[in-house]
N, C-alpha and C. Protein backbone atom coordinates (compact mmCIF):
# COMPACT_ATOMS: atom_id res chain seq x y z
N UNK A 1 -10.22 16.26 8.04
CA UNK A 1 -9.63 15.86 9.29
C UNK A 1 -8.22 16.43 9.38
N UNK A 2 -7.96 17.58 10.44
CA UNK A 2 -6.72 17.93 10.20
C UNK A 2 -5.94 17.28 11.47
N UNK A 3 -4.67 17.17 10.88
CA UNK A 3 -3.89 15.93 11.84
C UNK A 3 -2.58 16.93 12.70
N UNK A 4 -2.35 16.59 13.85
CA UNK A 4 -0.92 16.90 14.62
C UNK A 4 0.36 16.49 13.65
N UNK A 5 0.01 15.38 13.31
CA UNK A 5 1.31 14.76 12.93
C UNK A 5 2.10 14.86 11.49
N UNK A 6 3.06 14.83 11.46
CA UNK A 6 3.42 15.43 9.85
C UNK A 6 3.55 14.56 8.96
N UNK A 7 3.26 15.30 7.68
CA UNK A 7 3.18 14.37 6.79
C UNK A 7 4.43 14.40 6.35
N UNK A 8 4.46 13.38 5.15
CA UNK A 8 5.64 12.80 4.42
C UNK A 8 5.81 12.31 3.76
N UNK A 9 6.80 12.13 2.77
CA UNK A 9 7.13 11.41 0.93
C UNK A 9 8.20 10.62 0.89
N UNK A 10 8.26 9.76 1.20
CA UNK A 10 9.14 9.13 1.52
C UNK A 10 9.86 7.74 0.21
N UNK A 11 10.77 7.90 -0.54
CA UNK A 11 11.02 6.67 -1.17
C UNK A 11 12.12 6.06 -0.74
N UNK A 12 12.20 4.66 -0.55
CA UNK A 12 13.22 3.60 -0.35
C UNK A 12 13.25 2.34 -1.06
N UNK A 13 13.92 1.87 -0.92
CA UNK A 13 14.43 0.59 -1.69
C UNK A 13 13.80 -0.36 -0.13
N UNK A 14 13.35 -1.37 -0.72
CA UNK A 14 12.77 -2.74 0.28
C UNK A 14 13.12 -4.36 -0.38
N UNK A 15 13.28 -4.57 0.62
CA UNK A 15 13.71 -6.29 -0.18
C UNK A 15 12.18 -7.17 0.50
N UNK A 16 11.37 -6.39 0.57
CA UNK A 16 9.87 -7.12 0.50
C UNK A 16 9.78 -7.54 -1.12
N UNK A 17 9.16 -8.73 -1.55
CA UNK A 17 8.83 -8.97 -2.56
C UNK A 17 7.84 -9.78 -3.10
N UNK A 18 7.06 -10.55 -4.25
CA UNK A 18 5.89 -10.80 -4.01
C UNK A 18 6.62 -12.59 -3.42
N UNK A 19 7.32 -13.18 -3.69
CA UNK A 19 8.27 -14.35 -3.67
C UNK A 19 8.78 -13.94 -2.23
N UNK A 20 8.91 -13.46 -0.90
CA UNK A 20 9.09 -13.36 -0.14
C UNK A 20 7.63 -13.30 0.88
N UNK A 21 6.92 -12.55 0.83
CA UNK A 21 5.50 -12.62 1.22
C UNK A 21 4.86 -13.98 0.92
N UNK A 22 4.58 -14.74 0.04
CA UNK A 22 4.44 -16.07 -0.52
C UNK A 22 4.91 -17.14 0.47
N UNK A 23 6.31 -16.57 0.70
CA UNK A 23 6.96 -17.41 1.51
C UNK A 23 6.82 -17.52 3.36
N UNK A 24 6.04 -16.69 3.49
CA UNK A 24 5.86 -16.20 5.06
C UNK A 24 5.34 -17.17 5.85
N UNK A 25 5.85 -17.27 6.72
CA UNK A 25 5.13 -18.37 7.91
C UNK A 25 4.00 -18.50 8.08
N UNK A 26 3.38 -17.05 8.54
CA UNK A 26 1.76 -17.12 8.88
C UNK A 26 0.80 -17.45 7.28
N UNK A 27 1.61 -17.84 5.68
CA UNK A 27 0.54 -18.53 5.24
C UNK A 27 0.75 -19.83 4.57
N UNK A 28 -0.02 -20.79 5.01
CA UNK A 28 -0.22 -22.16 4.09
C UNK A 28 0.70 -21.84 3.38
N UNK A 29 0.67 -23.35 2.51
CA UNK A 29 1.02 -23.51 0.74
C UNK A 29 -0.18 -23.42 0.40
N UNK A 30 -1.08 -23.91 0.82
CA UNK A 30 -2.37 -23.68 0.06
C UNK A 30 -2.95 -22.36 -0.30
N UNK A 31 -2.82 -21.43 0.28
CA UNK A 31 -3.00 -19.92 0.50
C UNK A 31 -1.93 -19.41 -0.51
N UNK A 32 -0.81 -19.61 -0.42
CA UNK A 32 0.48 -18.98 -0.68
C UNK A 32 0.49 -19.34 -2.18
N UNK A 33 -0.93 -20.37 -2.82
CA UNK A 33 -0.96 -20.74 -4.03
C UNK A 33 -1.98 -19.89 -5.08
N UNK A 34 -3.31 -19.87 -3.98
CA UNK A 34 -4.29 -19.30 -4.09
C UNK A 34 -3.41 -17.34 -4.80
N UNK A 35 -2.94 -17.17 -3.38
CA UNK A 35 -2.09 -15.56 -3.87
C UNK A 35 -1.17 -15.19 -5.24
N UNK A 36 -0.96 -16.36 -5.75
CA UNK A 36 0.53 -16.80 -6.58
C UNK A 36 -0.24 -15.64 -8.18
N UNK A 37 -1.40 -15.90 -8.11
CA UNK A 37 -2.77 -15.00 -9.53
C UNK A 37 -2.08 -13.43 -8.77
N UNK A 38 -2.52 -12.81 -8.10
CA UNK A 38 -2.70 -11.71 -7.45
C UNK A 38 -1.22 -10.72 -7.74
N UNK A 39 -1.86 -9.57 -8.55
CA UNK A 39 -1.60 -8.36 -8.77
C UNK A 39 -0.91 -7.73 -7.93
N UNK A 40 -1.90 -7.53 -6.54
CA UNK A 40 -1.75 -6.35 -5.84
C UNK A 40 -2.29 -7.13 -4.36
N UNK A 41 -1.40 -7.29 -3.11
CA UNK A 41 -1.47 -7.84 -2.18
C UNK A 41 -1.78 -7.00 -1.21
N UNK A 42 -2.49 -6.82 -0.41
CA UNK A 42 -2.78 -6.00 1.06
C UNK A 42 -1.67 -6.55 2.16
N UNK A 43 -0.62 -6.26 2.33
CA UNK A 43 0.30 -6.73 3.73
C UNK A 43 -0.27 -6.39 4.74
N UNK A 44 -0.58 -7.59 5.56
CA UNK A 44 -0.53 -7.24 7.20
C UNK A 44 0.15 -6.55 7.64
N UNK A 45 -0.33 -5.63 8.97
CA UNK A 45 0.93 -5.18 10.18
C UNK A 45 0.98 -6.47 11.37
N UNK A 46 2.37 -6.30 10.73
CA UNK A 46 3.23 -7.43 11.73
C UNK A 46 2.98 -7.05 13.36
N UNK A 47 2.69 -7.73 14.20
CA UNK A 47 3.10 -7.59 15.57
C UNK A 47 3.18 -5.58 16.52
N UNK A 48 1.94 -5.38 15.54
CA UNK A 48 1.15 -3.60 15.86
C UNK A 48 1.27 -3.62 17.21
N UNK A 49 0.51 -4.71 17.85
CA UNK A 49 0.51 -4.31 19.54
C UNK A 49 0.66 -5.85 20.06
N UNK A 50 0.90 -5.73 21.51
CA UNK A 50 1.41 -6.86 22.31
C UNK A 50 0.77 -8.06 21.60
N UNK A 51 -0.80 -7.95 21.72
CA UNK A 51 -1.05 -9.47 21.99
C UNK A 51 -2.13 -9.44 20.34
N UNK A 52 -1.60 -8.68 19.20
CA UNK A 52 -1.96 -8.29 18.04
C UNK A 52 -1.34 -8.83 17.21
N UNK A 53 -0.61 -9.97 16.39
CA UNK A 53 0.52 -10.36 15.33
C UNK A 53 0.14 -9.77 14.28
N UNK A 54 -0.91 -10.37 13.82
CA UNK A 54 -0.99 -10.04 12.34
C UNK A 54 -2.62 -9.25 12.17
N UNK A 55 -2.48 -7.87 11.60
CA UNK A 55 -3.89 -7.45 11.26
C UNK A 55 -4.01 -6.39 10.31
N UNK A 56 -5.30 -5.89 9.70
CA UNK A 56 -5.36 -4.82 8.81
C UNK A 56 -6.09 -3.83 9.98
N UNK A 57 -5.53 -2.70 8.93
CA UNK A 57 -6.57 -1.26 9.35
C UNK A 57 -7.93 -1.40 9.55
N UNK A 58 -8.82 -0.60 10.08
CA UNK A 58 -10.19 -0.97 9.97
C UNK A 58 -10.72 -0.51 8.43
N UNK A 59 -11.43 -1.56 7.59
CA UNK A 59 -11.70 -0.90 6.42
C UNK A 59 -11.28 -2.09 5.43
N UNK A 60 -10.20 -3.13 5.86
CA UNK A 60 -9.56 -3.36 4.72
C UNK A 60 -10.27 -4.69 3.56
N UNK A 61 -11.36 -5.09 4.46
CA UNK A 61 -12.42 -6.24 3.58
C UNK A 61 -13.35 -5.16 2.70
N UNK A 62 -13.83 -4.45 3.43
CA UNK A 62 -14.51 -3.11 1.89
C UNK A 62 -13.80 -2.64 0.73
N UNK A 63 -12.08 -2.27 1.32
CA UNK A 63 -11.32 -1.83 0.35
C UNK A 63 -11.55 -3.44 -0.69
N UNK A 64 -10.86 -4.43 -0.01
CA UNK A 64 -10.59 -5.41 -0.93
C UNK A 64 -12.08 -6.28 -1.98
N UNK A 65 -13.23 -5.92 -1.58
CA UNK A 65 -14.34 -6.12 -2.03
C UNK A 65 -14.66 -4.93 -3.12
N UNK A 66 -14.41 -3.13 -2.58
CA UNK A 66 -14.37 -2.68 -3.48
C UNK A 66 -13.37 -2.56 -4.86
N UNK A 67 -12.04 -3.40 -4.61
CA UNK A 67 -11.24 -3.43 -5.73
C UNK A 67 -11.39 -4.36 -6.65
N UNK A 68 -11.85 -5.76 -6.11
CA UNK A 68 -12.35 -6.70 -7.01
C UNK A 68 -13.37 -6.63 -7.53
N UNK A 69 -14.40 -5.79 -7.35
CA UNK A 69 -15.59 -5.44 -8.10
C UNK A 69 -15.57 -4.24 -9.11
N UNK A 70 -15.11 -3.47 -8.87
CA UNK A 70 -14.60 -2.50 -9.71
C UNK A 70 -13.29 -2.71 -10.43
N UNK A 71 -12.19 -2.88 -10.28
CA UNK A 71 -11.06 -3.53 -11.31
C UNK A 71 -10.72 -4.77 -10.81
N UNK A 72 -11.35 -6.12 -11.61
CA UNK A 72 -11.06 -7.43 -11.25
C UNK A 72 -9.55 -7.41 -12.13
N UNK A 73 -9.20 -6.99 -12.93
CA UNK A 73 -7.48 -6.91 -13.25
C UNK A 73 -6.44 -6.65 -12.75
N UNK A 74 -7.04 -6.07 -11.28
CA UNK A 74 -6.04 -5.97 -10.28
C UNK A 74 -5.58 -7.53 -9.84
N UNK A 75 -6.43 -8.15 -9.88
CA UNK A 75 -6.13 -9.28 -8.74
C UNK A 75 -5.40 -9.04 -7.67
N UNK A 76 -6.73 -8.49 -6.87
CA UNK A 76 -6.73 -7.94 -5.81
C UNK A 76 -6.64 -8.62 -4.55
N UNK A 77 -5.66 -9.21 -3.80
CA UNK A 77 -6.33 -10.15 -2.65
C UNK A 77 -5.42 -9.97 -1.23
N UNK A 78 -5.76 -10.24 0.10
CA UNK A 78 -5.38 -10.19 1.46
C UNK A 78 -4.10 -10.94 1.43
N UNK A 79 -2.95 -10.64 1.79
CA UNK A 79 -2.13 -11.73 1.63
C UNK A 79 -2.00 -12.02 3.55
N UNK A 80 -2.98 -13.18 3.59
CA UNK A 80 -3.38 -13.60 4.60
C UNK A 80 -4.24 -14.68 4.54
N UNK A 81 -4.34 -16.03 6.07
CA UNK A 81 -5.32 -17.14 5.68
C UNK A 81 -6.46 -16.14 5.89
N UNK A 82 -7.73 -17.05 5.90
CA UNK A 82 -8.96 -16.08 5.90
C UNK A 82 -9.51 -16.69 7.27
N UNK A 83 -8.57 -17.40 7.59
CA UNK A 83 -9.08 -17.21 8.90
C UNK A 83 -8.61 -16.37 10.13
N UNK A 84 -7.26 -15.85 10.03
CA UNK A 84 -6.46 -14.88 10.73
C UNK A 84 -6.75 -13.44 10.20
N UNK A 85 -7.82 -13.09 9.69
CA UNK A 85 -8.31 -12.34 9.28
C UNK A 85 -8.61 -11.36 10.65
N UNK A 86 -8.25 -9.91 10.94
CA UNK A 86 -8.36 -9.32 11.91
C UNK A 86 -8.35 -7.99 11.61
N UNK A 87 -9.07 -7.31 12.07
CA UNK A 87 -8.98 -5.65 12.16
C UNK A 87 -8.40 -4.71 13.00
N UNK A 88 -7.57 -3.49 12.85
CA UNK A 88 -7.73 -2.78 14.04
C UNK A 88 -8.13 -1.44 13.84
N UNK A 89 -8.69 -1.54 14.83
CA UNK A 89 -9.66 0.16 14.62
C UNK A 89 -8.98 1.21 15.73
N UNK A 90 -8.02 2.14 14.72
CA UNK A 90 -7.56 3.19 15.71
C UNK A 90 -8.33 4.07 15.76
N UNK A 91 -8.63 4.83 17.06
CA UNK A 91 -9.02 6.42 17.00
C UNK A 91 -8.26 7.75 16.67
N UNK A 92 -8.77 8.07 15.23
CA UNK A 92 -7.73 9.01 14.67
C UNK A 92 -8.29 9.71 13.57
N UNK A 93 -7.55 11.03 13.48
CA UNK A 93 -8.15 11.97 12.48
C UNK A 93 -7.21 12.05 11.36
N UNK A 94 -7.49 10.31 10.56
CA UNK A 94 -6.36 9.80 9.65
C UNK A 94 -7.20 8.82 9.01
N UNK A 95 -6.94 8.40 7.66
CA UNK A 95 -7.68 7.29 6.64
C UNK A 95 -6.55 6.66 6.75
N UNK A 96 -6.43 5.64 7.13
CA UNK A 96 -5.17 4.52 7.39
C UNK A 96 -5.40 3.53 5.94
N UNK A 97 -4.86 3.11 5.24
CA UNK A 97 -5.15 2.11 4.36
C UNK A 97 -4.53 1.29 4.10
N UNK A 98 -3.29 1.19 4.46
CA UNK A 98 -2.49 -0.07 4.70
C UNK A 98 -1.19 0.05 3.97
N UNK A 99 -0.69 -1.63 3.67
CA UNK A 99 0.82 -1.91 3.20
C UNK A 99 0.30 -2.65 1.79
N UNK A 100 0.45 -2.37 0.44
CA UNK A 100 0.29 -2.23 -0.86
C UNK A 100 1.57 -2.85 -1.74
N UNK A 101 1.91 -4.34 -1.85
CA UNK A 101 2.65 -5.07 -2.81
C UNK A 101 2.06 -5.01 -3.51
N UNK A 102 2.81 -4.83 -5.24
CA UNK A 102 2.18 -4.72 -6.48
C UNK A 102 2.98 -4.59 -7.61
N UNK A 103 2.92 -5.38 -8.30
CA UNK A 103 3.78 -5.30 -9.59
C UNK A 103 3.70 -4.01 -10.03
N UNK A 104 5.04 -3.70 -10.68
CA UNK A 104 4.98 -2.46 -11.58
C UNK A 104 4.13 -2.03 -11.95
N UNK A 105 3.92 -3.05 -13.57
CA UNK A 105 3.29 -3.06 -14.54
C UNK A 105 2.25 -2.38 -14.28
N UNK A 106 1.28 -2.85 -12.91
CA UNK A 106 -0.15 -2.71 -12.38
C UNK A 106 -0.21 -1.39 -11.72
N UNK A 107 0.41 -0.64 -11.06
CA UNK A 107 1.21 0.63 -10.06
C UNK A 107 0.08 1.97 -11.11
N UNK A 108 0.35 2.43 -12.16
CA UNK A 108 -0.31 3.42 -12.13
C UNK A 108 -1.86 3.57 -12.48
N UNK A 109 -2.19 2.19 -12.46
CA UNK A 109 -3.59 1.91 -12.92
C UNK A 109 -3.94 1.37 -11.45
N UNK A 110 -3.41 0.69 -10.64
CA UNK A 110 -3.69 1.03 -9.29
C UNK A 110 -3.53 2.19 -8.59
N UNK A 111 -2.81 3.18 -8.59
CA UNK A 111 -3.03 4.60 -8.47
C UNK A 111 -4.06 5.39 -8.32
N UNK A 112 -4.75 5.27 -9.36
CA UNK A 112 -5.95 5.69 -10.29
C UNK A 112 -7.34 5.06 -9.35
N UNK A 113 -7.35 4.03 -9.23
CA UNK A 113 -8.17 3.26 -8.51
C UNK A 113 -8.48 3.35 -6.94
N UNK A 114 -6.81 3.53 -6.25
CA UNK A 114 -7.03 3.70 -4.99
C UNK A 114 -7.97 5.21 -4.85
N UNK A 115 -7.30 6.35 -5.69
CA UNK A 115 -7.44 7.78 -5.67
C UNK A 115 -9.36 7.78 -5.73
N UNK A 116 -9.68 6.88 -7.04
CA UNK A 116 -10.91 7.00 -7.37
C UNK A 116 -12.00 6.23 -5.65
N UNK A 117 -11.26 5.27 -5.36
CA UNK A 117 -11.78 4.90 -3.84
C UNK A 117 -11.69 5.87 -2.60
N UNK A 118 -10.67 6.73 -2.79
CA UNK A 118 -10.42 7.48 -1.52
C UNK A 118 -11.41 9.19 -1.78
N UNK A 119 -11.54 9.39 -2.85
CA UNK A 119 -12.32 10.15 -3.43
C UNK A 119 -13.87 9.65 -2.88
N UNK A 120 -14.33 8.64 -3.72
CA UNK A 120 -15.88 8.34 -3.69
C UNK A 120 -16.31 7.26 -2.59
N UNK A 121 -15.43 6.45 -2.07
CA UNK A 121 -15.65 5.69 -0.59
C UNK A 121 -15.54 6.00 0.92
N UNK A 122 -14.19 7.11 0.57
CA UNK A 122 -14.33 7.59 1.73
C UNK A 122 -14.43 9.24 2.34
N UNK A 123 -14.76 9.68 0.72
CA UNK A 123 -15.33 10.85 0.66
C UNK A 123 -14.36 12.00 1.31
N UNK A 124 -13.00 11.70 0.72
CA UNK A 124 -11.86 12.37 1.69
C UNK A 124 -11.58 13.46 0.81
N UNK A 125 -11.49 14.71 1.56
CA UNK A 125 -11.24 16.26 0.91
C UNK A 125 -9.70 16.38 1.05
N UNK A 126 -9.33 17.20 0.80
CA UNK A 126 -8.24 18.13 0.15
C UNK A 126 -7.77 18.54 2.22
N UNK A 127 -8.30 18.44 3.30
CA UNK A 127 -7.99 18.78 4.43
C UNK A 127 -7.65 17.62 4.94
N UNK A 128 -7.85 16.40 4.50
CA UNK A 128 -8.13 15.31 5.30
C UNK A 128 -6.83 14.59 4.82
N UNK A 129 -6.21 13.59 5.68
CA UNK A 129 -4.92 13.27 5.64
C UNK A 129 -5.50 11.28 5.22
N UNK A 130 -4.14 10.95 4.38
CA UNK A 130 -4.29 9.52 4.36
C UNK A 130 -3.11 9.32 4.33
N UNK A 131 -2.97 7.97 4.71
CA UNK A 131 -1.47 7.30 4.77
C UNK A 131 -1.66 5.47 4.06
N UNK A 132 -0.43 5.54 3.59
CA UNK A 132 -0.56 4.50 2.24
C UNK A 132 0.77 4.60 2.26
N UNK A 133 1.37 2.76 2.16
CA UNK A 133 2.75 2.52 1.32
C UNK A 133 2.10 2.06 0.54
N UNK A 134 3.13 2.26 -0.43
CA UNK A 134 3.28 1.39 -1.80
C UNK A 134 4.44 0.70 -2.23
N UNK A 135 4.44 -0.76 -2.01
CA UNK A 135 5.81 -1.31 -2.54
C UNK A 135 6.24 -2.03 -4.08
N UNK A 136 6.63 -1.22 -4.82
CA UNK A 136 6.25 -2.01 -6.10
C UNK A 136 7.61 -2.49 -6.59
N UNK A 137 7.28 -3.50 -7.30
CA UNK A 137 7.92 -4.60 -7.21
C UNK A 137 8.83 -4.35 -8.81
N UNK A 138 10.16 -4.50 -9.73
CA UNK A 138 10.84 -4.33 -10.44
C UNK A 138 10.92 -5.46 -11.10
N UNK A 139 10.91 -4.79 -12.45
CA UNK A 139 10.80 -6.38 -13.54
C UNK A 139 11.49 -7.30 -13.51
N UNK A 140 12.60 -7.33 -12.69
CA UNK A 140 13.38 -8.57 -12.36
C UNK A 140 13.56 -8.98 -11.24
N UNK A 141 12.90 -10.22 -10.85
CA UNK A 141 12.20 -10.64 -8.94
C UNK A 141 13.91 -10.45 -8.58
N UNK A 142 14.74 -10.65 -8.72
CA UNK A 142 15.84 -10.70 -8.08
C UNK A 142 15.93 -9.27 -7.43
N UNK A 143 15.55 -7.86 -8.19
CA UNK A 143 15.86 -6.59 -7.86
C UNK A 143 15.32 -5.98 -6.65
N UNK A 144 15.74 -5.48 -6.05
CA UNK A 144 14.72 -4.98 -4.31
C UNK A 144 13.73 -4.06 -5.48
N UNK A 145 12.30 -4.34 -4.57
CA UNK A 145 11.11 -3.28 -4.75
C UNK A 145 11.53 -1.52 -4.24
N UNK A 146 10.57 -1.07 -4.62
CA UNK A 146 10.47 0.29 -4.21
C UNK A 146 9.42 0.66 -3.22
N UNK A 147 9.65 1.24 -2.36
CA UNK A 147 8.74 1.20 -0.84
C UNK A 147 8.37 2.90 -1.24
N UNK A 148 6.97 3.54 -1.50
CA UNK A 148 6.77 4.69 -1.23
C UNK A 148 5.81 4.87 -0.04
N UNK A 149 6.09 5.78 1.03
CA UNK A 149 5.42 5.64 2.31
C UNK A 149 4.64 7.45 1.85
N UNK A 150 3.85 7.71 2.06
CA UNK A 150 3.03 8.83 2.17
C UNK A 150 2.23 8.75 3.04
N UNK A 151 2.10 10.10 3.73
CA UNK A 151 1.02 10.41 4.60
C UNK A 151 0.78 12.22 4.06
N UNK A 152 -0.54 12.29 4.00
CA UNK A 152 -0.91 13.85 3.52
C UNK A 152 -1.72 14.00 3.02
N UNK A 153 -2.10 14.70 2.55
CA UNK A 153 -3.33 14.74 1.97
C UNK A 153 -3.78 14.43 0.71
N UNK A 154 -5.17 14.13 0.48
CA UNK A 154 -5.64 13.08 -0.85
C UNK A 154 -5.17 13.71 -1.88
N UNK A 155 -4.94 14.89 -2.11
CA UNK A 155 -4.84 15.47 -3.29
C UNK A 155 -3.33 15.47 -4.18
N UNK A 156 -2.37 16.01 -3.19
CA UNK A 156 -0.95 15.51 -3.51
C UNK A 156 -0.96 14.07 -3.52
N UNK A 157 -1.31 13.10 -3.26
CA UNK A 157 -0.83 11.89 -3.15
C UNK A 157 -0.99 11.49 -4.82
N UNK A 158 -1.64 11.67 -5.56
CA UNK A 158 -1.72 11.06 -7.25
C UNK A 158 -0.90 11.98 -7.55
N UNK A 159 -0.20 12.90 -7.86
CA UNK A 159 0.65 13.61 -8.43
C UNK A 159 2.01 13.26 -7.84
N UNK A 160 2.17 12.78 -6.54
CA UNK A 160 3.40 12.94 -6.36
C UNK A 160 3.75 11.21 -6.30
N UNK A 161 2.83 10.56 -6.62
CA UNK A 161 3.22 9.23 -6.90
C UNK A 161 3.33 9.07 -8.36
N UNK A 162 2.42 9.39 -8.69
CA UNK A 162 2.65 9.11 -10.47
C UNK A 162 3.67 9.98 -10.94
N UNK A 163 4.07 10.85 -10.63
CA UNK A 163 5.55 11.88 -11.14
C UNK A 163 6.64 10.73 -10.41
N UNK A 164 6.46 10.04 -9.54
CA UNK A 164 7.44 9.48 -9.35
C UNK A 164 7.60 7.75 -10.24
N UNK A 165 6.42 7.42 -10.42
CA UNK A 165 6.66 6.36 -11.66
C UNK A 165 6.92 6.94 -12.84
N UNK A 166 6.00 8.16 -13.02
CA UNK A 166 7.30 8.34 -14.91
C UNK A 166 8.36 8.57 -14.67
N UNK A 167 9.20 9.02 -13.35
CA UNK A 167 10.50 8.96 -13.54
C UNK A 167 11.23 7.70 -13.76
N UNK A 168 10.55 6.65 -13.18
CA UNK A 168 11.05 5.17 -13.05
C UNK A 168 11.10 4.74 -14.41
N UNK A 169 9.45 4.66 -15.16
CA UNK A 169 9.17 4.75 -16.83
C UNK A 169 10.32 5.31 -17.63
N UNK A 170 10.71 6.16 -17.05
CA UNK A 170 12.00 7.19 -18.36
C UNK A 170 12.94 6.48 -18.21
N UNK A 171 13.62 6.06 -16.95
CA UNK A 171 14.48 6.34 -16.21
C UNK A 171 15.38 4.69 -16.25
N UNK A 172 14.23 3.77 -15.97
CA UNK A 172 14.23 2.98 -15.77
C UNK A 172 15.16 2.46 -14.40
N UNK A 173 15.47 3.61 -13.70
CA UNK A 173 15.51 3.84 -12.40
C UNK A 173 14.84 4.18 -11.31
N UNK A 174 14.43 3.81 -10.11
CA UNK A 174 13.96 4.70 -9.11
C UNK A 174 15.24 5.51 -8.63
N UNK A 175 14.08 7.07 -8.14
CA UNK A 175 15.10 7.68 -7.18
C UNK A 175 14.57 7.55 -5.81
N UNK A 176 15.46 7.13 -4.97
CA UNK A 176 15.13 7.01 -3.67
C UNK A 176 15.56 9.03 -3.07
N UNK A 177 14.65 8.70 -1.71
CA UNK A 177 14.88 9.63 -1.11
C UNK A 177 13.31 10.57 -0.93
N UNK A 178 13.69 12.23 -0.20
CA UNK A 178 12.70 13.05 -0.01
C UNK A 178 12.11 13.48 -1.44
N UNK A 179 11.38 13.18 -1.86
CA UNK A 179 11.02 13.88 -3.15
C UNK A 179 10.37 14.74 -3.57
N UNK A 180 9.94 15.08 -1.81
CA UNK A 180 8.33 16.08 -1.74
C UNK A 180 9.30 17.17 -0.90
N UNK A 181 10.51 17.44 -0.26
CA UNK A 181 10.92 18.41 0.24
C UNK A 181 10.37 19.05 1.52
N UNK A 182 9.51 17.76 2.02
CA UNK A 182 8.95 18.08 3.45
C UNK A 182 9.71 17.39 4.27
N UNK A 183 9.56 17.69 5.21
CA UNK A 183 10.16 16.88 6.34
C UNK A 183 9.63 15.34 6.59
N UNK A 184 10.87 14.59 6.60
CA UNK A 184 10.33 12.89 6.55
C UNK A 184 10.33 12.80 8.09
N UNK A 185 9.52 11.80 8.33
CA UNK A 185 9.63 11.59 9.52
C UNK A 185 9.41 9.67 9.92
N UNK A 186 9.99 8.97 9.91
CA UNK A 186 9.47 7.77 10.15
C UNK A 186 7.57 7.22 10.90
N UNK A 187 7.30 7.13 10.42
CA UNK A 187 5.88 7.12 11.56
C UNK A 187 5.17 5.70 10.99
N UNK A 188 5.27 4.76 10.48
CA UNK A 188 5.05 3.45 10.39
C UNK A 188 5.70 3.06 11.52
């Protein structure tokens, strides 16, 4: 699927965190307890269109069915009630997959997993564009997460994310900024 729109590598610092999401209006305590196990959270898009608040991409109950069946160590779950549960289905020559909270620790073994899903679920080539944040979260809840936004194609996306966690691994820093030397463009 080749796309108009440009892609991009984008790293930033976010003060999303898993203790902030937890805390969100649209879920229970009861929910917000249920999530408290969970690895790796699917974020809603907030308020996408007028009369839209809270919803996923189209896709995102398969993704989350295929992650818990295949790596239940993710603890994998919607950070959402299950009853505000909603889809939106754009028309587009794009694999949309959403907003991705996730502990460190979990980050390159979730990597691995999304790649192995976007590979064999949605059967996406080397022409075909996907877009994916990733916000991962720093060993000390007090520290802002790291927001990586990508859009491009399946193939760069595991190399230029995982080169950017061993830098973090060495480093024990993130570097924010362009890291891919393409043109950023905001498009979330």
């Amino acid at each position: 699927m080749l796309s108009t729109l440009e892609d991009y590598f984008i790293i930033e610092n976010s003060d999303i965190t898993f203790e902030k999401m937890l805390n969100s209006s649209y879920l229970s305590k009861e929910r917000a307890d249920e999530l408290k196990k969970s690895k790796v959270l699917l974020i809603p898009l907030e308020d996408f269109r007028e009369n839209i608040h809270l919803c996923f991409y189209q896709g995102a109950r398969e993704l989350s069915i295929y992650l818990n069946e295949n790596n239940p160590e993710l603890s994998f779950d919607l950070c959402i009630e299950k009853t505000d549960y909603q889809e939106l289905t754009l028309h587009g020559e794009e694999f949309r997959l959403g907003v991705f909270l996730l502990q460190n620790i979990i980050a390159p073994v979730f990597v691995g997993v999304i790649v192995k899903y976007i590979n064999t679920m949605l059967f996406a080539k080397k022409e075909d564009t996907i877009s994916i944040d990733l916000i991962i979260t720093k060993q000390d809840p007090t520290d802002e997460s790291l927001r990586i936004k990508y859009r491009g194609n399946p193939i760069d996306f595991e190399e230029k994310v995982n080169k950017q966690l061993g830098i973090y691994s060495k480093s024990g820093k993130f570097v924010e900024g362009n890291s891919s030397g393409t043109k950023i463009n905001e498009l979330f």
